[in-house]
PDB file of N, CA and C in Angstrom:
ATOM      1  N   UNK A   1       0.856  -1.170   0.000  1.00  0.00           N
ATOM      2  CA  UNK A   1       0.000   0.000   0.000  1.00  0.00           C
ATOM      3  C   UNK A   1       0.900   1.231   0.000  1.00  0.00           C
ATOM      4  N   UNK A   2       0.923   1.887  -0.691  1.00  0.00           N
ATOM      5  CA  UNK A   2       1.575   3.233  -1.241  1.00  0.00           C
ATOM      6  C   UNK A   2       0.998   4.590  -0.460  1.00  0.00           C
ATOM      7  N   UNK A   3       1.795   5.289   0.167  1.00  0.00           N
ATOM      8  CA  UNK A   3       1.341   6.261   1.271  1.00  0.00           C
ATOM      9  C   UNK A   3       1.395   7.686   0.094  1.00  0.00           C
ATOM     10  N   UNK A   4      -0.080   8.275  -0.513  1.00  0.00           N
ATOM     11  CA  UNK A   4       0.197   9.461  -0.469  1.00  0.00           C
ATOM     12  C   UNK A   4      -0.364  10.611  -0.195  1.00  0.00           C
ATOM     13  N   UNK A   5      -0.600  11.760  -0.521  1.00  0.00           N
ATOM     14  CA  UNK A   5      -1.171  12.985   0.206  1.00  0.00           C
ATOM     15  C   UNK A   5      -2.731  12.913  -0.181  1.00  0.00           C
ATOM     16  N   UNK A   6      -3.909  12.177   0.959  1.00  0.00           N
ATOM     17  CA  UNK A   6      -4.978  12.345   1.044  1.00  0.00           C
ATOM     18  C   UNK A   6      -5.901  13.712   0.908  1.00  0.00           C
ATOM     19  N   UNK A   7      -4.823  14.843   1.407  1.00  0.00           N
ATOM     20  CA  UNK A   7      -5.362  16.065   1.748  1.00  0.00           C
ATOM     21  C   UNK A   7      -5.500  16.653   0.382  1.00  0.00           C
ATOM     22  N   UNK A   8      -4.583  16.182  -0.752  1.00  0.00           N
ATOM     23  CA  UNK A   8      -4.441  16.961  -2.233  1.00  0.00           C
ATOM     24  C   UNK A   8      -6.042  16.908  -2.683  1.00  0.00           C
ATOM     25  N   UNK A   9      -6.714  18.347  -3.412  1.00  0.00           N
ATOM     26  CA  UNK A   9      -8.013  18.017  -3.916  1.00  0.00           C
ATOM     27  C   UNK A   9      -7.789  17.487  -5.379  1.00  0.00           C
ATOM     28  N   UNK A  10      -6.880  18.216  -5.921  1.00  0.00           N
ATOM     29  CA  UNK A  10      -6.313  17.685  -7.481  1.00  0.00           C
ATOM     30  C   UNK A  10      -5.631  16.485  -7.129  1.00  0.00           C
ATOM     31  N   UNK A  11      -5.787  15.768  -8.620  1.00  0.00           N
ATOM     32  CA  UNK A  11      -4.758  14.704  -8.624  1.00  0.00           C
ATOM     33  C   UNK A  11      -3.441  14.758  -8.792  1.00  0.00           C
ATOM     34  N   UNK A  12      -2.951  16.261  -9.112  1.00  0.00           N
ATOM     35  CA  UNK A  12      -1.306  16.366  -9.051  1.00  0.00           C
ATOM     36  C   UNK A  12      -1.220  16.848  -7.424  1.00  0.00           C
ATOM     37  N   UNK A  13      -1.990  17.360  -6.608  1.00  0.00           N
ATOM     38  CA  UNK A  13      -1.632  17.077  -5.336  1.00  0.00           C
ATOM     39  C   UNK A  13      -1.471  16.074  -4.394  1.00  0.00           C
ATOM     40  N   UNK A  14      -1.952  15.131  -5.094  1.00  0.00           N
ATOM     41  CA  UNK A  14      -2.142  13.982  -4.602  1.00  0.00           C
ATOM     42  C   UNK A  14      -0.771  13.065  -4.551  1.00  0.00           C
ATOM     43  N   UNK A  15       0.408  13.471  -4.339  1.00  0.00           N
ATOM     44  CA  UNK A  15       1.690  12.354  -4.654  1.00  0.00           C
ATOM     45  C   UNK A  15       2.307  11.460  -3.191  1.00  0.00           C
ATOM     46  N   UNK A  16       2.970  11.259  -4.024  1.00  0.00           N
ATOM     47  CA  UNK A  16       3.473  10.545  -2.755  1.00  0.00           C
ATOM     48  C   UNK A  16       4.107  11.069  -1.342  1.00  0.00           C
ATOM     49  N   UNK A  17       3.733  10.594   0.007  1.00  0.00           N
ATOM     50  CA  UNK A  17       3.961  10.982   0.796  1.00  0.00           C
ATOM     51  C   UNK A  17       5.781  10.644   1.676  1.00  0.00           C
ATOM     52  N   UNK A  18       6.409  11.479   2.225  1.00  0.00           N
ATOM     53  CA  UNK A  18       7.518  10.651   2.336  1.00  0.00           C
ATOM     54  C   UNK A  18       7.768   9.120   2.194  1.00  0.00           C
ATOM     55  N   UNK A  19       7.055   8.854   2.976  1.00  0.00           N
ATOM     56  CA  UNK A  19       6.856   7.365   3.543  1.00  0.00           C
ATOM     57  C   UNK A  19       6.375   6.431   1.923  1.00  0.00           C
ATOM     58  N   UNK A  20       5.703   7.140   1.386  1.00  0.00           N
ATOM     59  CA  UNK A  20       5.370   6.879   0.003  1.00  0.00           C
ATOM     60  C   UNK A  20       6.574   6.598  -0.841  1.00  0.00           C
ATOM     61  N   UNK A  21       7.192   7.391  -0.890  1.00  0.00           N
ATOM     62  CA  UNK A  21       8.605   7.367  -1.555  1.00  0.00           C
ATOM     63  C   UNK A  21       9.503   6.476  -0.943  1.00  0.00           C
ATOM     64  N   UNK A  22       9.548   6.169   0.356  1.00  0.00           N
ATOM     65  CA  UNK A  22      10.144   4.935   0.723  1.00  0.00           C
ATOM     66  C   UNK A  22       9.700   3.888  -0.007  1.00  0.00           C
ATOM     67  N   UNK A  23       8.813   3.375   0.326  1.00  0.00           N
ATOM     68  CA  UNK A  23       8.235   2.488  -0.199  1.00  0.00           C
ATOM     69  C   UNK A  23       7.966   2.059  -1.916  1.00  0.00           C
ATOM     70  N   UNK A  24       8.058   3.082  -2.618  1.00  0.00           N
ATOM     71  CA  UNK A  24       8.177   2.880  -3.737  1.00  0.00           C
ATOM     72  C   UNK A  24       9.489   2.237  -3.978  1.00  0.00           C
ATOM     73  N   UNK A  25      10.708   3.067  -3.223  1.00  0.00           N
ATOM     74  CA  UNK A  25      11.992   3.149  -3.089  1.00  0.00           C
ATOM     75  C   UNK A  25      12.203   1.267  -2.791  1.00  0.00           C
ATOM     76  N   UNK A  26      11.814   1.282  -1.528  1.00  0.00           N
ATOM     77  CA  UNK A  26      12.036  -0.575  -1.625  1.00  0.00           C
ATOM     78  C   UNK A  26      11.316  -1.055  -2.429  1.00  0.00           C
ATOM     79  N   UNK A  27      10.147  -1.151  -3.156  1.00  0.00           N
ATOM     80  CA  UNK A  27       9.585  -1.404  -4.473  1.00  0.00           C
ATOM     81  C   UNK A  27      10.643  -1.711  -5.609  1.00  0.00           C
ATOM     82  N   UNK A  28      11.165  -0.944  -5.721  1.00  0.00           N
ATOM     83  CA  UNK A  28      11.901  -1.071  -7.064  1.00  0.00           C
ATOM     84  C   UNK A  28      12.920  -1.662  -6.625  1.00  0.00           C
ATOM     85  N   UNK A  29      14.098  -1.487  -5.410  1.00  0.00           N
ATOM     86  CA  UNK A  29      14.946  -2.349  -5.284  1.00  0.00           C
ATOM     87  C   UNK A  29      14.395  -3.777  -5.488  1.00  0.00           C
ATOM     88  N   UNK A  30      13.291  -3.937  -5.073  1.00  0.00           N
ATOM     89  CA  UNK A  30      13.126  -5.629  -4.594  1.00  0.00           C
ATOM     90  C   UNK A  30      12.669  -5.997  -6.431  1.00  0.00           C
ATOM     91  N   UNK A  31      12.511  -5.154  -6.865  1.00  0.00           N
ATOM     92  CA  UNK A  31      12.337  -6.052  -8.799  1.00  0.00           C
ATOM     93  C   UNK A  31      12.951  -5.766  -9.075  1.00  0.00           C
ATOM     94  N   UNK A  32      14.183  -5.208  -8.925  1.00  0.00           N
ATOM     95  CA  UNK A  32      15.716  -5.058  -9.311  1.00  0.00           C
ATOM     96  C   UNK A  32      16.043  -6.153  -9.044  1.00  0.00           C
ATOM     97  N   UNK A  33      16.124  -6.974  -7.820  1.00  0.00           N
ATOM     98  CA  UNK A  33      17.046  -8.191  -7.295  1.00  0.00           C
ATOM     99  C   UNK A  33      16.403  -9.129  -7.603  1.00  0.00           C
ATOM    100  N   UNK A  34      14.972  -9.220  -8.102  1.00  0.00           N
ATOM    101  CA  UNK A  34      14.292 -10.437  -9.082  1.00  0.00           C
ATOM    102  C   UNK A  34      14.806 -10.873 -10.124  1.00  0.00           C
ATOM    103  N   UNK A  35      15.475 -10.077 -10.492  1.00  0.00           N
ATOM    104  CA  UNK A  35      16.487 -10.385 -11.841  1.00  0.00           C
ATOM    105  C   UNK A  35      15.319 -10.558 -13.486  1.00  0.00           C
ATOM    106  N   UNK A  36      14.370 -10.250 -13.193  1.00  0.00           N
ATOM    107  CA  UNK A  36      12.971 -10.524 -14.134  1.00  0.00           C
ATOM    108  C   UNK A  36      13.341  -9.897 -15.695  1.00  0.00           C
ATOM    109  N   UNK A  37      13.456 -10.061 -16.732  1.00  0.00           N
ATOM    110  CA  UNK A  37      13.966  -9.710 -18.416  1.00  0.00           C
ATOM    111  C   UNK A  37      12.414  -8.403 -18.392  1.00  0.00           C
ATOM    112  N   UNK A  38      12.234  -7.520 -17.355  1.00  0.00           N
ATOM    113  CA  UNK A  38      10.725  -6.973 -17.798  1.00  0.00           C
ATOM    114  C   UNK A  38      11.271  -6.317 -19.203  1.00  0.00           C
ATOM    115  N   UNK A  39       9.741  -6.384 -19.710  1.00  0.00           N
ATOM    116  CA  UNK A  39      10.003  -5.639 -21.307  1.00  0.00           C
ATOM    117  C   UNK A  39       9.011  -4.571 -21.329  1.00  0.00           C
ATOM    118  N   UNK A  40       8.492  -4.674 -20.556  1.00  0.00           N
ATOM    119  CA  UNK A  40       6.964  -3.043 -20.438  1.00  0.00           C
ATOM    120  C   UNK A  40       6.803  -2.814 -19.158  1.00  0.00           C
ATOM    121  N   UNK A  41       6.684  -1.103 -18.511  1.00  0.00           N
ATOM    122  CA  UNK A  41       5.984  -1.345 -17.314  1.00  0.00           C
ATOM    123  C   UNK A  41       4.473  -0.551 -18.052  1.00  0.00           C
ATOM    124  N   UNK A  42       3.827  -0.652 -17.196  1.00  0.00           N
ATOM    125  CA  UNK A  42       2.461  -0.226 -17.220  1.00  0.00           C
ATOM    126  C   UNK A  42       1.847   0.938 -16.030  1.00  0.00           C
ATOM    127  N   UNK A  43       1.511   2.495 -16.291  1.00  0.00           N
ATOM    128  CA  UNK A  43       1.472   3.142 -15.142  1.00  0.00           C
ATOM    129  C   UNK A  43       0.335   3.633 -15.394  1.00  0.00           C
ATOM    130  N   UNK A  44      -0.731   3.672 -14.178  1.00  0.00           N
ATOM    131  CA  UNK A  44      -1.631   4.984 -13.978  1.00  0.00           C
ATOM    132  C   UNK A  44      -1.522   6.153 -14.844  1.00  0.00           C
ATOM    133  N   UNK A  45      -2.744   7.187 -15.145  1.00  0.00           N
ATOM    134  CA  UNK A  45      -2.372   8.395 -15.369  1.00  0.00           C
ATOM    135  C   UNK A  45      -2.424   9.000 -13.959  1.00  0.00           C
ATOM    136  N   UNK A  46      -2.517   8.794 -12.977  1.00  0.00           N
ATOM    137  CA  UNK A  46      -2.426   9.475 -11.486  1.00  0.00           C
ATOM    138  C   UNK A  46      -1.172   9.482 -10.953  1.00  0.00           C
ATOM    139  N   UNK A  47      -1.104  10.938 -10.335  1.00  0.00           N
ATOM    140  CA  UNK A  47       0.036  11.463 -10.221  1.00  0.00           C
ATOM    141  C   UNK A  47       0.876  10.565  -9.500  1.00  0.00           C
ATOM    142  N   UNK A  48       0.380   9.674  -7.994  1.00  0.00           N
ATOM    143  CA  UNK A  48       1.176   8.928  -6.816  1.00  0.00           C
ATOM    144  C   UNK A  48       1.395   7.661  -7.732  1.00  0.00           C
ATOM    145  N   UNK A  49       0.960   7.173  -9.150  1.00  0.00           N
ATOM    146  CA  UNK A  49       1.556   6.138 -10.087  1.00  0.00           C
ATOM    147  C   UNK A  49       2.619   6.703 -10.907  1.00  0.00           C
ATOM    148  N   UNK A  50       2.494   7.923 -11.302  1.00  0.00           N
ATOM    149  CA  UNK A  50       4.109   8.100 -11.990  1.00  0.00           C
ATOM    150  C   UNK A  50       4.819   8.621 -11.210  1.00  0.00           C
ATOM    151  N   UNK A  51       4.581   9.425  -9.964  1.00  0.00           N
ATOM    152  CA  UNK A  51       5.519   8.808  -8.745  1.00  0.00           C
ATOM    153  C   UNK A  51       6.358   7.680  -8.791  1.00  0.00           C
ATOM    154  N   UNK A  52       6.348   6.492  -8.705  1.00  0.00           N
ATOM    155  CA  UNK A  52       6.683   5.736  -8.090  1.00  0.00           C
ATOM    156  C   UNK A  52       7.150   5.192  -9.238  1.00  0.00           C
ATOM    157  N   UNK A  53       6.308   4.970 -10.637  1.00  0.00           N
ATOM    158  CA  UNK A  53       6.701   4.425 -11.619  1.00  0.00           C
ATOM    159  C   UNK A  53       8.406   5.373 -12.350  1.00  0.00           C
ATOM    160  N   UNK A  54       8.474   6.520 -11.246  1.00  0.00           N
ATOM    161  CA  UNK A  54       9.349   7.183 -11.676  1.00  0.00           C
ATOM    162  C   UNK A  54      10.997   6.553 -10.678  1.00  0.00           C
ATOM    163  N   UNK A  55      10.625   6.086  -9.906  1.00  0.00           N
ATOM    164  CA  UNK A  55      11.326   5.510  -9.360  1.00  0.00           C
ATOM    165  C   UNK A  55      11.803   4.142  -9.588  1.00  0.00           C
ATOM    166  N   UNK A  56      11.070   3.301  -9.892  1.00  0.00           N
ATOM    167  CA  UNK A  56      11.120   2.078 -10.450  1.00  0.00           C
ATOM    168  C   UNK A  56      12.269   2.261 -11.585  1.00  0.00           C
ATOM    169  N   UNK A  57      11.839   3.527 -12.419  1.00  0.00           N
ATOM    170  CA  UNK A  57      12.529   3.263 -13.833  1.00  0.00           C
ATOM    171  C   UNK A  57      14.305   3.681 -13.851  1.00  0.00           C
ATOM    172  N   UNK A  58      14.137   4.361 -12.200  1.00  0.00           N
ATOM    173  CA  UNK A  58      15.806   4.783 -12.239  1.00  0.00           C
ATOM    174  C   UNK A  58      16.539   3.581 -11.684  1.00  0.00           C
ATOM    175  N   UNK A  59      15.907   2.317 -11.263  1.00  0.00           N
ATOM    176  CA  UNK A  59      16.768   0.886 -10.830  1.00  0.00           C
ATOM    177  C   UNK A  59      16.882   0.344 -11.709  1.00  0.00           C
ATOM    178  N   UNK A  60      15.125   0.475 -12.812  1.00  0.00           N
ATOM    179  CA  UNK A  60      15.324  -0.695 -13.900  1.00  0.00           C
ATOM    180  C   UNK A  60      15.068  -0.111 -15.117  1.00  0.00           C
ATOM    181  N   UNK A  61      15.894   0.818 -15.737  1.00  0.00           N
ATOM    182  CA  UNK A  61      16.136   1.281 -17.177  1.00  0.00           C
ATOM    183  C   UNK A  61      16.176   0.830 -18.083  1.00  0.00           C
ATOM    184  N   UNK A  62      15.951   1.540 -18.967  1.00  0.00           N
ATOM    185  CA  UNK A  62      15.610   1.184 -20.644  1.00  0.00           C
ATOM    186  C   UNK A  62      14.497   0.405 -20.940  1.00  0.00           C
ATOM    187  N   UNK A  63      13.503   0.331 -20.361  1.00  0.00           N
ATOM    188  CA  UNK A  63      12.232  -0.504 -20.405  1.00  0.00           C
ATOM    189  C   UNK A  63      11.103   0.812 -20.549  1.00  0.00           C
ATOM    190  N   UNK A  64      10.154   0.556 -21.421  1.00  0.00           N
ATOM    191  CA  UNK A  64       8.906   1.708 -22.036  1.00  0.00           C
ATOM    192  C   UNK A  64       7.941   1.429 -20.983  1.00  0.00           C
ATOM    193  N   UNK A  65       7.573   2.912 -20.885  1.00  0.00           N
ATOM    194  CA  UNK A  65       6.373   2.803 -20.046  1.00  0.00           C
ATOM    195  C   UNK A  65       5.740   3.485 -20.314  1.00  0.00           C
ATOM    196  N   UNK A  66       4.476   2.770 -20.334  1.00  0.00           N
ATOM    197  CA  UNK A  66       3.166   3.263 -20.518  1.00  0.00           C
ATOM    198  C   UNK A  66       2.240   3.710 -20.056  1.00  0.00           C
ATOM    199  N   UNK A  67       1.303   4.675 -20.026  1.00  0.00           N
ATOM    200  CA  UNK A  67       0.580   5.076 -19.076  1.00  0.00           C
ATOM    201  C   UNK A  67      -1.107   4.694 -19.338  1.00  0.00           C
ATOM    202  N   UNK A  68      -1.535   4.357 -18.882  1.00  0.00           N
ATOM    203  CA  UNK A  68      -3.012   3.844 -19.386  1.00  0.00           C
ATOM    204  C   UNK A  68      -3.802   4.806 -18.898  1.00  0.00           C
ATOM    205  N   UNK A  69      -5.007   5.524 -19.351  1.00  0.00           N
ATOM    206  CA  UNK A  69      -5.462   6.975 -18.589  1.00  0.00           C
ATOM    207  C   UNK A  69      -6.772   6.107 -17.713  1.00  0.00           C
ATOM    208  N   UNK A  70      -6.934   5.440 -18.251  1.00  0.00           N
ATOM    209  CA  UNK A  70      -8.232   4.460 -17.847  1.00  0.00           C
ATOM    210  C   UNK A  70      -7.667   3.555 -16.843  1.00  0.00           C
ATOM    211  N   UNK A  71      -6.824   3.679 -16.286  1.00  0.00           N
ATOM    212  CA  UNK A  71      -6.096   2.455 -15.338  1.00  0.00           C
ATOM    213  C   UNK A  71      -6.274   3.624 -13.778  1.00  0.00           C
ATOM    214  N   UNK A  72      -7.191   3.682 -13.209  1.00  0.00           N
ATOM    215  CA  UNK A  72      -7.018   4.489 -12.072  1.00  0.00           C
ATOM    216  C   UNK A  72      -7.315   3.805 -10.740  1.00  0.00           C
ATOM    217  N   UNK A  73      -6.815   4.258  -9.730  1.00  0.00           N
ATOM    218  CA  UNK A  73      -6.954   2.931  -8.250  1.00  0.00           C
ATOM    219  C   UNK A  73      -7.869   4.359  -7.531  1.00  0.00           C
ATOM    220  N   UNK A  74      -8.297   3.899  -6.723  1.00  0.00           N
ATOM    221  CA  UNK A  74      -9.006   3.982  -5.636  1.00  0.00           C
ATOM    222  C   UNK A  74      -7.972   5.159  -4.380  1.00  0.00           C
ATOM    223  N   UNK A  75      -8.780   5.270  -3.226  1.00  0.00           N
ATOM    224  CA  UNK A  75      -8.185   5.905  -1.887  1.00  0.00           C
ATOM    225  C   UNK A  75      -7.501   4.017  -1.724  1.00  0.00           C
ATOM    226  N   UNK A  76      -6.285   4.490  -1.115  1.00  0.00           N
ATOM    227  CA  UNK A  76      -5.600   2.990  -0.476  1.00  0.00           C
ATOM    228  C   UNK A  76      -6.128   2.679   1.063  1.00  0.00           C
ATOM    229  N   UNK A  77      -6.063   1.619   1.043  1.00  0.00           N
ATOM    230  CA  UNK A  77      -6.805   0.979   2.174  1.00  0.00           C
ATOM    231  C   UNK A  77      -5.759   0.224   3.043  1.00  0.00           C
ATOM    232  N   UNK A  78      -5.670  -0.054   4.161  1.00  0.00           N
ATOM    233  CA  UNK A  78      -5.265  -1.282   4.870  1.00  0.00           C
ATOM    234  C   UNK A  78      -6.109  -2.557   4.604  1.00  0.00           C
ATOM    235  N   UNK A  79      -5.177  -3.113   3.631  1.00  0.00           N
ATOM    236  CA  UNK A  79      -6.433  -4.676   4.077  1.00  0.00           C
ATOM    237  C   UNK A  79      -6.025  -5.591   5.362  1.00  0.00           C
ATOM    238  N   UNK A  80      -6.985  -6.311   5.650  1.00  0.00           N
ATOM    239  CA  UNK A  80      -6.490  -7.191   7.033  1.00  0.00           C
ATOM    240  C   UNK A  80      -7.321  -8.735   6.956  1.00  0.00           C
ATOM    241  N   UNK A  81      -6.762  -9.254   6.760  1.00  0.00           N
ATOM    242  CA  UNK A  81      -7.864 -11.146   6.676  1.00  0.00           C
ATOM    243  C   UNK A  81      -9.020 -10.541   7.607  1.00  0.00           C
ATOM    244  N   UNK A  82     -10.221 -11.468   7.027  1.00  0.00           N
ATOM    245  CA  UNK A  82     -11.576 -11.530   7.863  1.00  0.00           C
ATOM    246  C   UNK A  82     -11.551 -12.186   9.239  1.00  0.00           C
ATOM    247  N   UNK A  83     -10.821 -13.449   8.790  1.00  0.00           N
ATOM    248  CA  UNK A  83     -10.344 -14.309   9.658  1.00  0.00           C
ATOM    249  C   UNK A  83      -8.476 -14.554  10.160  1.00  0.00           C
ATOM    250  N   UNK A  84      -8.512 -13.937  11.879  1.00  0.00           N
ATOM    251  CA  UNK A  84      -6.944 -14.384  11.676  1.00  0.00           C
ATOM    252  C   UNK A  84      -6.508 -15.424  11.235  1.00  0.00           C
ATOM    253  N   UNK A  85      -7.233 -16.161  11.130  1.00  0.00           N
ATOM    254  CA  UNK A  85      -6.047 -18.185  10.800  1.00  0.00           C
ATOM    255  C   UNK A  85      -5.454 -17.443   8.988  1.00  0.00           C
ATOM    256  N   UNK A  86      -6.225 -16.444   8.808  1.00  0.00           N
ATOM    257  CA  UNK A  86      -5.558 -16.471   7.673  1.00  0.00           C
ATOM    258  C   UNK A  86      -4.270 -15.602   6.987  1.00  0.00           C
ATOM    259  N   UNK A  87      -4.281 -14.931   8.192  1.00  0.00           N
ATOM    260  CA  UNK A  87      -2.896 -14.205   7.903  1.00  0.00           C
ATOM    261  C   UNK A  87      -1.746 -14.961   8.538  1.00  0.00           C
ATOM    262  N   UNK A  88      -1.736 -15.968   9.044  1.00  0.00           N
ATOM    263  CA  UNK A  88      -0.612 -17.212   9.875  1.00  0.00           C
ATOM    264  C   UNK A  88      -0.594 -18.004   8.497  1.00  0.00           C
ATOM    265  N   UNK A  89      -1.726 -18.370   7.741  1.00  0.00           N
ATOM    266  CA  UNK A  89      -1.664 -19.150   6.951  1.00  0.00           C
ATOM    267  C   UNK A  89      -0.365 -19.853   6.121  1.00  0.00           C
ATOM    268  N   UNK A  90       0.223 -21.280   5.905  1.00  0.00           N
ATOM    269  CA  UNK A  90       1.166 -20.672   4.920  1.00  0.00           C
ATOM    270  C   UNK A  90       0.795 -21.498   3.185  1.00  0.00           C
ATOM    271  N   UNK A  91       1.324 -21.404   2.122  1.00  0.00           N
ATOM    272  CA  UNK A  91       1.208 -22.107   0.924  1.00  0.00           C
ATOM    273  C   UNK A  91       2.109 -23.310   0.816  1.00  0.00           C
TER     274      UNK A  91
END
């Protein structure tokens, strides 16, 4: 879940919040060290998505990105299992 400025009424006020930028920040390290051949990323037109998608692209360069205007998320939420047995759970 991506932390950013709730208070923005526009969507360019709306970016990422420090803590936001952390988190993007370990975001991209951790698909850096996946070692993954990506060949596209895919971004929001909202501002806290090319945020982050802006960050991503300075670990993992030379890859096109796209912005979809129709690709938009929601206010972010905490999710939490209905049931605890299911956050112990394992696969």
């Amino acid at each position: 879940m991506g932390k950013y400025n709730l208070k923005g009424v526009t969507d360019e006020e709306r970016t990422l919040t420090p803590l936001g930028w952390e988190q993007a920040e370990f975001t991209a390290q951790r698909l850096k060290t996946l070692a993954i051949p990506y060949t596209r990323m895919i971004q929001s037109s909202m501002t806290r998505a090319k945020n982050t998608a802006s960050v991503i692209s300075k670990h993992i360069p030379d890859i096109p990105v796209d912005t979809l205007r129709l690709f938009k998320g929601g206010r972010s939420h905490q999710t939490r299992p209905r049931k605890p047995q299911l956050a112990t759970r394992s696969t």
